[in-house]
N, C-alpha and C. Protein backbone atom coordinates (compact mmCIF):
# COMPACT_ATOMS: atom_id res chain seq x y z
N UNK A 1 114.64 116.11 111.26
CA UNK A 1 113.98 115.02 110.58
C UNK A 1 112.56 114.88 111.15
N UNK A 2 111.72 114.54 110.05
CA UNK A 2 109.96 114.36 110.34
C UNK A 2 110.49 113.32 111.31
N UNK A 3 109.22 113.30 112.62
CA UNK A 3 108.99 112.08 113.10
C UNK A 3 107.55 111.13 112.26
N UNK A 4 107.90 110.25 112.44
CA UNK A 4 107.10 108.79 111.89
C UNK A 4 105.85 109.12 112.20
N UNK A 5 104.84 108.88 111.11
CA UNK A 5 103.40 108.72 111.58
C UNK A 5 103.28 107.42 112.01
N UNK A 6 102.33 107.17 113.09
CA UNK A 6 102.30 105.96 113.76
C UNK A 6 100.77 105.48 113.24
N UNK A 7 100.60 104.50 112.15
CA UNK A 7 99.34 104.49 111.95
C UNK A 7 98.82 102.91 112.66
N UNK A 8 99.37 102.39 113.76
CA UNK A 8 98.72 101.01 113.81
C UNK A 8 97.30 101.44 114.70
N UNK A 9 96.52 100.63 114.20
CA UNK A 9 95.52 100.35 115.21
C UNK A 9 94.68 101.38 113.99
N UNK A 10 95.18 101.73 113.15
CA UNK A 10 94.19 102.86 112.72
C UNK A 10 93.27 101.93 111.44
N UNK A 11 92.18 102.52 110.67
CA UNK A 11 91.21 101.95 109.66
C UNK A 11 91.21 102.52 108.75
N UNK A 12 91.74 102.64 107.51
CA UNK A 12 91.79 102.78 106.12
C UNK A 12 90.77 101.84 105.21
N UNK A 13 89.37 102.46 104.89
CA UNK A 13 88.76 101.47 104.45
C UNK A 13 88.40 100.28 105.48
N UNK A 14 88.85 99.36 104.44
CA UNK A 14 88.63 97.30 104.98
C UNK A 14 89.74 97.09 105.75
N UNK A 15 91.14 98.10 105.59
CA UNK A 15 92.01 97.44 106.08
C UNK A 15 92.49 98.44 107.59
N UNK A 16 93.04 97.35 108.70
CA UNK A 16 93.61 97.87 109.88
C UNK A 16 95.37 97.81 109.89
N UNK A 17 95.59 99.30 109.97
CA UNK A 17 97.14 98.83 110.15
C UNK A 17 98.00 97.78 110.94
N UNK A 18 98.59 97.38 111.27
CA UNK A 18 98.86 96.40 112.13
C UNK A 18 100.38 96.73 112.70
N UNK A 19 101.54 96.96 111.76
CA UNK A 19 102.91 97.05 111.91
C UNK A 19 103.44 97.87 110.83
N UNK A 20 104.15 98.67 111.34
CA UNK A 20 104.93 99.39 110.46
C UNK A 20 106.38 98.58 110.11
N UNK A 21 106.52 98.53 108.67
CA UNK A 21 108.05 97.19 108.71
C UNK A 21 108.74 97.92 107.34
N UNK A 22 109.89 97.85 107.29
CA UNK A 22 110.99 98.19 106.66
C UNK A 22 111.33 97.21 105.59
N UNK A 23 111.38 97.68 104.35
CA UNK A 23 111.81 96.47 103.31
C UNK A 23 112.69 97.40 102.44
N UNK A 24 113.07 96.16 101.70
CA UNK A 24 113.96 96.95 100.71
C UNK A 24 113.11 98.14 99.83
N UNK A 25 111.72 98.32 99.30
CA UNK A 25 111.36 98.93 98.57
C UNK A 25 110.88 100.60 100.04
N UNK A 26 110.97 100.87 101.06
CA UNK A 26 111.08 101.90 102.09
C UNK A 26 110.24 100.98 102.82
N UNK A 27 109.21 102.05 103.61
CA UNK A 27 108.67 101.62 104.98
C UNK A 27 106.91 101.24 104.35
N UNK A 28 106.80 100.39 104.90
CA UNK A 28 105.24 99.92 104.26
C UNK A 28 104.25 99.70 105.83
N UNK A 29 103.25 99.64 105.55
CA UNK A 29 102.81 99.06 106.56
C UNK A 29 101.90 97.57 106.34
N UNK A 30 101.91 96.73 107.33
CA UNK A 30 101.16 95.21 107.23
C UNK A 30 99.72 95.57 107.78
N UNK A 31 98.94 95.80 107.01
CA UNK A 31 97.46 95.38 107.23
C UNK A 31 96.74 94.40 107.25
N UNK A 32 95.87 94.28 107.77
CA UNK A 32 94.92 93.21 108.00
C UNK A 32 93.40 93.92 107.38
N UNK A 33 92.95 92.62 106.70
CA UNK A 33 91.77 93.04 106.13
C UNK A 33 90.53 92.60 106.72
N UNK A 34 89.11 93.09 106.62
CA UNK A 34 88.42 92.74 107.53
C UNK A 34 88.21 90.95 106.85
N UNK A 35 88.60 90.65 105.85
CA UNK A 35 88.42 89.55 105.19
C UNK A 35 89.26 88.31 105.76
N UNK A 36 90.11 88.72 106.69
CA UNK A 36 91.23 88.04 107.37
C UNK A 36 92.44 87.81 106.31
N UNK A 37 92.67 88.38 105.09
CA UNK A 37 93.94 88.24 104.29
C UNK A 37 94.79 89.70 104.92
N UNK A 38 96.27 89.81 104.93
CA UNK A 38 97.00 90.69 105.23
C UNK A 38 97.76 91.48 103.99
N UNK A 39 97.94 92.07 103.83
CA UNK A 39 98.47 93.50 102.94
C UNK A 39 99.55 94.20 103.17
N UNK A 40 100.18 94.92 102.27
CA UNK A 40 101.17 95.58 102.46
C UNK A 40 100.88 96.76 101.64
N UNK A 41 101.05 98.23 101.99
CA UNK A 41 100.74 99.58 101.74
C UNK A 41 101.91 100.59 102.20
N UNK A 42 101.94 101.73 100.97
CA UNK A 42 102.63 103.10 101.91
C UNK A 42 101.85 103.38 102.75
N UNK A 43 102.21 103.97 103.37
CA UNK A 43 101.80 105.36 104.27
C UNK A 43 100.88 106.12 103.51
N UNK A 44 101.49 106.63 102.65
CA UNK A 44 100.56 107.99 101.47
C UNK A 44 99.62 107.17 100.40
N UNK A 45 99.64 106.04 100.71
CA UNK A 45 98.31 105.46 100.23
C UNK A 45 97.36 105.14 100.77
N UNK A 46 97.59 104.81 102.17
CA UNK A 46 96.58 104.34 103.01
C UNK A 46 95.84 105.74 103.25
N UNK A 47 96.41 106.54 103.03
CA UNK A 47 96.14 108.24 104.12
C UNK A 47 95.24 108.78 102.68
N UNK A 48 95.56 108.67 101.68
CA UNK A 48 94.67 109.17 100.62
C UNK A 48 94.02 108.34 100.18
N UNK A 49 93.39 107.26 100.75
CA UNK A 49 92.51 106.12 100.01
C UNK A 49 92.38 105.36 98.98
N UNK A 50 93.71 105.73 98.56
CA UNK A 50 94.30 104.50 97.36
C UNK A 50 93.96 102.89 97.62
N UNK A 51 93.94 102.80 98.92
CA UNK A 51 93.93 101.05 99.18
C UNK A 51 93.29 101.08 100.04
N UNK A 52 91.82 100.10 100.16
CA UNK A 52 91.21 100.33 101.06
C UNK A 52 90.68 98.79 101.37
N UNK A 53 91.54 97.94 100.83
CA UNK A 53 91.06 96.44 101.23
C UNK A 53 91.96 95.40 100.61
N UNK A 54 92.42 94.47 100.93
CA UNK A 54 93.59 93.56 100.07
C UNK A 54 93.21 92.74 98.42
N UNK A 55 91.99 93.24 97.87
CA UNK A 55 91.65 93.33 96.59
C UNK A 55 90.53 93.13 96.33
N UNK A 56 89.83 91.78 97.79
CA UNK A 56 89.06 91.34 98.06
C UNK A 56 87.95 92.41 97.70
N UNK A 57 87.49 93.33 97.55
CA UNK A 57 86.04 94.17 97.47
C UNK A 57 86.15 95.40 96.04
N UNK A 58 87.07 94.52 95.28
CA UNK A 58 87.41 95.49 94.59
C UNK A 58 86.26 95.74 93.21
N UNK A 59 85.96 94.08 93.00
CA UNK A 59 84.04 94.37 92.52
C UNK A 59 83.34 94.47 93.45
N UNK A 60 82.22 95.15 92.81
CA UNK A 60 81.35 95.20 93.79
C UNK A 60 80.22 93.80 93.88
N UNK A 61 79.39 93.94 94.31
CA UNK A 61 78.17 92.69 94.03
C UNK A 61 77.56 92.56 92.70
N UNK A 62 77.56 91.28 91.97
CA UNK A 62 77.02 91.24 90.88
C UNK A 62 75.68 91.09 90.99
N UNK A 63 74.83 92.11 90.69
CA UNK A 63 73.15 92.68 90.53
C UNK A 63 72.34 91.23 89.91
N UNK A 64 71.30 90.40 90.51
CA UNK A 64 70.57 89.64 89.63
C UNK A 64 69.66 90.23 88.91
N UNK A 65 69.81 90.22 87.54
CA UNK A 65 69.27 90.26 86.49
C UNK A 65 67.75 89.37 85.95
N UNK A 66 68.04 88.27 86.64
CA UNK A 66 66.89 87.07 86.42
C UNK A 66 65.38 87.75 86.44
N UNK A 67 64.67 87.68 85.17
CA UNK A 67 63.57 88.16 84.96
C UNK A 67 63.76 89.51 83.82
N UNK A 68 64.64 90.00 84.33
CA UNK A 68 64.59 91.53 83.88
C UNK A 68 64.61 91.34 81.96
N UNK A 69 63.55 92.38 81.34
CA UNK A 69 63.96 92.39 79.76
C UNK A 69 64.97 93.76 79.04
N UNK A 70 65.28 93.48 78.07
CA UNK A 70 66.51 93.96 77.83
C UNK A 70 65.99 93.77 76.22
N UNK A 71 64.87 94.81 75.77
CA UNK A 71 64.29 94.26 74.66
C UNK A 71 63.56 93.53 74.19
N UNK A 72 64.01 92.29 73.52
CA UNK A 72 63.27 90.89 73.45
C UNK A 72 64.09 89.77 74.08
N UNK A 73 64.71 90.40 74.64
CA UNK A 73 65.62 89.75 75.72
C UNK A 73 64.83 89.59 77.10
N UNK A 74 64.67 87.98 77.43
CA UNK A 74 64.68 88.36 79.14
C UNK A 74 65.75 87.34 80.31
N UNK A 75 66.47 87.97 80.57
CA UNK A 75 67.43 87.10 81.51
C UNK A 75 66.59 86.03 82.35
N UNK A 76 67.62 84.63 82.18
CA UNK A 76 66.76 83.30 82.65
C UNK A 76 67.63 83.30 83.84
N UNK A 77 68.61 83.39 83.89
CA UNK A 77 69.60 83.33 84.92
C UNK A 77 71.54 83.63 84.68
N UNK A 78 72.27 83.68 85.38
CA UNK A 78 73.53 84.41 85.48
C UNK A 78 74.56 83.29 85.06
N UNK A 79 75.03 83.51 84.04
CA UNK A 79 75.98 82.24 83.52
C UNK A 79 77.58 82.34 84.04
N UNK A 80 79.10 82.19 83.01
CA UNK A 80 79.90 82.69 83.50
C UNK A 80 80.39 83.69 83.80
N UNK A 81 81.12 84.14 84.73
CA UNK A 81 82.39 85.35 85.12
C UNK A 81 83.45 85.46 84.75
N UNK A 82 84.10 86.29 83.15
CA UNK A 82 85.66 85.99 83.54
C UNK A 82 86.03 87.27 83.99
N UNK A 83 87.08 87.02 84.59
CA UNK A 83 88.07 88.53 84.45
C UNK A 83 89.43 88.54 83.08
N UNK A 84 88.95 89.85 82.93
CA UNK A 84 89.91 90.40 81.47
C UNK A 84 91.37 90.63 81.27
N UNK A 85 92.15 90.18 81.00
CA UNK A 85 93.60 90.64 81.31
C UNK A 85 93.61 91.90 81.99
N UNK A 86 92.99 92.65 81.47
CA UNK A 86 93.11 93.94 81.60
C UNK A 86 92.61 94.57 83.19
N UNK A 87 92.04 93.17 83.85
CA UNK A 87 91.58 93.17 85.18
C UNK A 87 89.91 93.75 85.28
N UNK A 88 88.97 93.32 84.12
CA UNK A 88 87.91 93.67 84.09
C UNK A 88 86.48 92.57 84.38
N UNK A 89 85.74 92.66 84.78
CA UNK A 89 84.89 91.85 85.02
C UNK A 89 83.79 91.54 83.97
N UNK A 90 83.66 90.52 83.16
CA UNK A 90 82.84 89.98 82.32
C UNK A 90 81.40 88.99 82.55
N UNK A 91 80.30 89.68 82.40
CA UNK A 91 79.84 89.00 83.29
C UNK A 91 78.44 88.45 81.84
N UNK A 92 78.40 87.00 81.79
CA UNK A 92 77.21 86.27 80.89
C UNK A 92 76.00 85.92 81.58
N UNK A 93 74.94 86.15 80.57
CA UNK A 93 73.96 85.83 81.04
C UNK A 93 73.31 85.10 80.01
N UNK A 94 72.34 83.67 80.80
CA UNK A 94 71.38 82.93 79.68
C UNK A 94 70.31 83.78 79.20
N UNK A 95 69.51 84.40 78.30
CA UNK A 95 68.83 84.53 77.97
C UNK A 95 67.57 83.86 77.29
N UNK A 96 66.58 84.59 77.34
CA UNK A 96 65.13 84.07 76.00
C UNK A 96 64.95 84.96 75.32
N UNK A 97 64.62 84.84 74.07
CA UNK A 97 64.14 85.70 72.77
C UNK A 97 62.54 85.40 72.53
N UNK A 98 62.27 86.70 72.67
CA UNK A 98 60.90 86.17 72.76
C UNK A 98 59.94 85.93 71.46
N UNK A 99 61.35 86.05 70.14
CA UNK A 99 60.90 85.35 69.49
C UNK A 99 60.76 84.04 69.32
């Protein structure tokens, strides 16, 4: 039988292993994120970079737009954010027409 990879103390991404723990679904490990929320991961995800933070960084930074034209468009400033069922980021902006 393989022996166990021992990943605590190690850095995957944002997240630090912490404990290797046993559940009904096999062996996961408890991470800690640099965000201070904790996680749960395989092994063969952490090791191939499937998960690299507890969701927290999963957008990236939303870019200010303010000023920029876009046609006869010029962004006045950054309105709402939703996210999409579909887990997508929607992002509004006020505009002027420079008609």
């Amino acid at each position: 039988m393989a022996k166990a990879l021992d990943l605590t103390g190690q850095r995957f991404g944002h997240l630090v292993a912490i404990e290797r723990v046993h559940t009904d679904k096999g062996v996961l490990w408890k991470c800690r994120c640099d965000c201070g929320n904790e996680t749960f991961a395989k092994t063969s995800v952490l090791r191939s970079g499937g998960k690299k933070s507890c969701g927290c960084k999963r957008f990236s930074p939303i870019k200010d737009l303010t000023g920029k034209k876009f046609g006869k468009l010029t962004v006045l400033k950054q309105g709402d954010v939703h996210i999409t069922s579909g887990g997508h980021r929607q992002i509004m902006y006020i505009c002027r027409c420079d008609c």
